[in-house]
C-alpha atoms as a PDB file:
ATOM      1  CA  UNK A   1     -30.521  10.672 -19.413  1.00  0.00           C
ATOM      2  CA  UNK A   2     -31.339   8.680 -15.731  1.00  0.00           C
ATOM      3  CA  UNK A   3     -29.250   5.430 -15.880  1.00  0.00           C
ATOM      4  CA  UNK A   4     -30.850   2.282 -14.856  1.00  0.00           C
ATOM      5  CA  UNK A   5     -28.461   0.838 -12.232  1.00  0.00           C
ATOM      6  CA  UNK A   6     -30.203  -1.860 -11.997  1.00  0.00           C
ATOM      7  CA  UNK A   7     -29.336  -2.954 -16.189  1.00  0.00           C
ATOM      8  CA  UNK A   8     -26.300  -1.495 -15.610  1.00  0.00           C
ATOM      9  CA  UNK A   9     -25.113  -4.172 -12.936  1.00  0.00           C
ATOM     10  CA  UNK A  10     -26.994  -6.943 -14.834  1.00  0.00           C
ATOM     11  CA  UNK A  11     -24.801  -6.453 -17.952  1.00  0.00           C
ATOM     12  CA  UNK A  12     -21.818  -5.595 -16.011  1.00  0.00           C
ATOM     13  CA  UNK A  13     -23.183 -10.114 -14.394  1.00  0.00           C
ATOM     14  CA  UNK A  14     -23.044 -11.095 -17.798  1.00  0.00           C
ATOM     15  CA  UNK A  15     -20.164  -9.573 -19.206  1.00  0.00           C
ATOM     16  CA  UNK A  16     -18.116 -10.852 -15.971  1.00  0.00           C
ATOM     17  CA  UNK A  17     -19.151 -14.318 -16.852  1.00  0.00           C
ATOM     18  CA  UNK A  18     -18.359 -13.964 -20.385  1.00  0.00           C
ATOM     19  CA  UNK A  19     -14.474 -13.189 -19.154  1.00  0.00           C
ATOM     20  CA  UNK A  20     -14.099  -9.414 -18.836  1.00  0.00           C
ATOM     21  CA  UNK A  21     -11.534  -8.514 -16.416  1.00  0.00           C
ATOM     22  CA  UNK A  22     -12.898  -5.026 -16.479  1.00  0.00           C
ATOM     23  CA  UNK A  23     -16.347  -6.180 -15.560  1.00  0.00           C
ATOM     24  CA  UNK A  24     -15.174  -8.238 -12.575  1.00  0.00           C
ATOM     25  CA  UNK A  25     -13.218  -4.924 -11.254  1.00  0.00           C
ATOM     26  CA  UNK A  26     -16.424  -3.108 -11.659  1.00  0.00           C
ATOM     27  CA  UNK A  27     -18.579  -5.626 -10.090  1.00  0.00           C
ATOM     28  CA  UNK A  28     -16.000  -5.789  -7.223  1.00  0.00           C
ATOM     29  CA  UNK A  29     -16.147  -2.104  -7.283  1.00  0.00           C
ATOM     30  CA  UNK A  30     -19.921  -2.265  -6.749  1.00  0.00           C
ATOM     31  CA  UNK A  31     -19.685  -4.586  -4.192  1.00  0.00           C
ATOM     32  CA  UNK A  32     -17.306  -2.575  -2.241  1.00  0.00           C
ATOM     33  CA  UNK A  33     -19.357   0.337  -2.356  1.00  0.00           C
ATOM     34  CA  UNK A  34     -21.944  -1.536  -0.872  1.00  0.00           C
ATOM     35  CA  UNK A  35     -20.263  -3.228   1.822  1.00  0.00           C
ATOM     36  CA  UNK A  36     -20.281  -6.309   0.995  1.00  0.00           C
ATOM     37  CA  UNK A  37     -16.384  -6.804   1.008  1.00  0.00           C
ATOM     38  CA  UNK A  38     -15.936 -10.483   0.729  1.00  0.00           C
ATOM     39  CA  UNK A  39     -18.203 -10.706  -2.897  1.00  0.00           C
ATOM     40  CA  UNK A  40     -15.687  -7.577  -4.147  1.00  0.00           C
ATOM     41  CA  UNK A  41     -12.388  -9.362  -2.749  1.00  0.00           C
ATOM     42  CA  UNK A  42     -13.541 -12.252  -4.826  1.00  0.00           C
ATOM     43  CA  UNK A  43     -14.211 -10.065  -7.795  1.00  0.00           C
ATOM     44  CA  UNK A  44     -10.784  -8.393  -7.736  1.00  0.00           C
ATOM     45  CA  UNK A  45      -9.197 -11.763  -7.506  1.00  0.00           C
ATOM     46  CA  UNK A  46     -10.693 -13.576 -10.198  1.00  0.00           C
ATOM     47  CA  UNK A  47     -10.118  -9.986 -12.511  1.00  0.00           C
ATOM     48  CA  UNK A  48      -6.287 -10.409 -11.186  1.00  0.00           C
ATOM     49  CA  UNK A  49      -6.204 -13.735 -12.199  1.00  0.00           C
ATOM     50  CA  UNK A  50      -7.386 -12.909 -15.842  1.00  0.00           C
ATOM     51  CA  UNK A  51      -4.479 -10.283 -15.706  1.00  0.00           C
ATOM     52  CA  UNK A  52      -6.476  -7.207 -15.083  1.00  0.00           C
ATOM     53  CA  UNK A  53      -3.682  -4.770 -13.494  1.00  0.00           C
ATOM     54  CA  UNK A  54      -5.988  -2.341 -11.300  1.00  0.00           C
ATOM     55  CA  UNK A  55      -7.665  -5.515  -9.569  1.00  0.00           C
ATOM     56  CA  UNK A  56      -4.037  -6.322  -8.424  1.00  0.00           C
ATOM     57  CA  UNK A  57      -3.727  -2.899  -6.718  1.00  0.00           C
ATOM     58  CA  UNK A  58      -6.841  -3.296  -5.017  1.00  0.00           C
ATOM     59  CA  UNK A  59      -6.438  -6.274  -4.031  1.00  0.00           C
ATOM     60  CA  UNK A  60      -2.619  -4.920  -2.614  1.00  0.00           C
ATOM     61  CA  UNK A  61      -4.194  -2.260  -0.753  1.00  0.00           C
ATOM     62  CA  UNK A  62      -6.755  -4.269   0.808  1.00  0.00           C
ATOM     63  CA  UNK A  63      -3.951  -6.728   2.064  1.00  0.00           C
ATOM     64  CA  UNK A  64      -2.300  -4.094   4.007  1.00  0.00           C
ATOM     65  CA  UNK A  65      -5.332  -2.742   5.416  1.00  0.00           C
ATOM     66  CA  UNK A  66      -5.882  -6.838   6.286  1.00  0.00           C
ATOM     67  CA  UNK A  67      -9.231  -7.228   4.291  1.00  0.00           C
ATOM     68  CA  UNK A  68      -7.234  -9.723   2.676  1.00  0.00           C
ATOM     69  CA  UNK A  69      -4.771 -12.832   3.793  1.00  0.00           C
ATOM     70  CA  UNK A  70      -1.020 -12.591   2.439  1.00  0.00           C
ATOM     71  CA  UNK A  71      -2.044 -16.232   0.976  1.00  0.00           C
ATOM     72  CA  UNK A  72      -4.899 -14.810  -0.813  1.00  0.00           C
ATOM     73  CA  UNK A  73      -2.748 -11.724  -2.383  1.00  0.00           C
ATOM     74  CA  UNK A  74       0.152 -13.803  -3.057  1.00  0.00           C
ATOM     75  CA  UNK A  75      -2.329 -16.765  -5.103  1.00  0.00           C
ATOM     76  CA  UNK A  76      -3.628 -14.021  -6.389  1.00  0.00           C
ATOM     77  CA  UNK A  77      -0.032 -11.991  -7.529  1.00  0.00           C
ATOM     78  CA  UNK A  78       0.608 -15.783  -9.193  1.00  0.00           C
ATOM     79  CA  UNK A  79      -2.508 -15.670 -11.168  1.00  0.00           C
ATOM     80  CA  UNK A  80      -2.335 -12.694 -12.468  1.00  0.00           C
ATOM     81  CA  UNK A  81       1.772 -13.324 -13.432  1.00  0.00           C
ATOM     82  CA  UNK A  82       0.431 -16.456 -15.232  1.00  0.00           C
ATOM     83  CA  UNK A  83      -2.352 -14.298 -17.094  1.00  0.00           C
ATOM     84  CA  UNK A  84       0.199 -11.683 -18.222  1.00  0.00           C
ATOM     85  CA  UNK A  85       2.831 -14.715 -19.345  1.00  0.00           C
ATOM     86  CA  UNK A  86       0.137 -16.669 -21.022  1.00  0.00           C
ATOM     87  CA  UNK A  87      -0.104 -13.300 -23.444  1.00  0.00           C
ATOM     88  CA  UNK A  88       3.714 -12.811 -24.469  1.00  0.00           C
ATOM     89  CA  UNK A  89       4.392 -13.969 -27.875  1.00  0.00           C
ATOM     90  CA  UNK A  90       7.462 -13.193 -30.219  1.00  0.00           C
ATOM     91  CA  UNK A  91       4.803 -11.444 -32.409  1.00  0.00           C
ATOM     92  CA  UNK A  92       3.199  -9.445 -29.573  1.00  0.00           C
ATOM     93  CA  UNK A  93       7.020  -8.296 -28.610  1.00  0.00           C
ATOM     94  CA  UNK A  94       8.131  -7.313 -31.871  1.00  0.00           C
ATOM     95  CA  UNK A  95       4.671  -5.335 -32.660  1.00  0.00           C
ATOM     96  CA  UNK A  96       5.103  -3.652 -29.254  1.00  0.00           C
ATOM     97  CA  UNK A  97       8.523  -2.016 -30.113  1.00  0.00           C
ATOM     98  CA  UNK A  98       7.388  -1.168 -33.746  1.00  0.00           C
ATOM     99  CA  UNK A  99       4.899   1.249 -32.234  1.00  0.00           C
ATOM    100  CA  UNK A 100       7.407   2.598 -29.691  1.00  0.00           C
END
C-alpha cells in the first residue's frame, strides 16, 4: 500500500487546527525533517502549550543545542504546566488511583 504523503500532511493541517497536540508534534516533526526549523519550533511549542509531553522534550533538546531561546523554552515549560493543571480534577485523581 504506497502512502500519499501529500494527504497524509494535509490531514495531519487539519487535525492540528482542530487542537491535536499529536498532530502539531508531527507537523513539527515534518518540518524538522525538512529543514525548515523555525515552522517545527513553532509546532512543538504550540503542542507544549496544549500539554503534549514529547513536544516539551523537543523543544528541551533544541534549547541546549540553541535552536531555541531560554525565553522561548521557559514560555513554553509555562504553557504546557498550565495545560497539564487545567486537566486535574478531584474526579480525574481519584479514577487515576482506582486503576493503579
Amino acid at each position: 500500500v504506497e502512502i500519499d504523503e501529500e494527504k497524509r500532511v494535509y490531514h495531519l493541517e487539519h487535525a492540528a487546527i482542530g487542537g491535536n497536540p499529536r498532530a502539531r508534534y508531527n507537523l513539527g516533526c515534518e518540518e524538522a525533517k525538512n529543514r525548515r526549523m523555525d515552522r517545527a519550533i513553532k509546532h512543538f511549542i504550540i503542542a507544549a502549550n496544549l500539554g503534549h509531553n514529547e513536544s516539551l522534550e523537543v523543544l528541551k533538546i533544541f534549547c541546549a543545542k540553541g535552536h531555541v531561546s531560554k525565553d522561548d523554552f521557559a514560555a513554553a515549560l509555562r504553557g504546557h504546566q498550565a495545560a497539564v493543571d487545567a486537566t486535574k480534577s478531584p474526579q480525574r485523581e481519584m479514577a487515576f488511583s482506582e486503576k493503579i
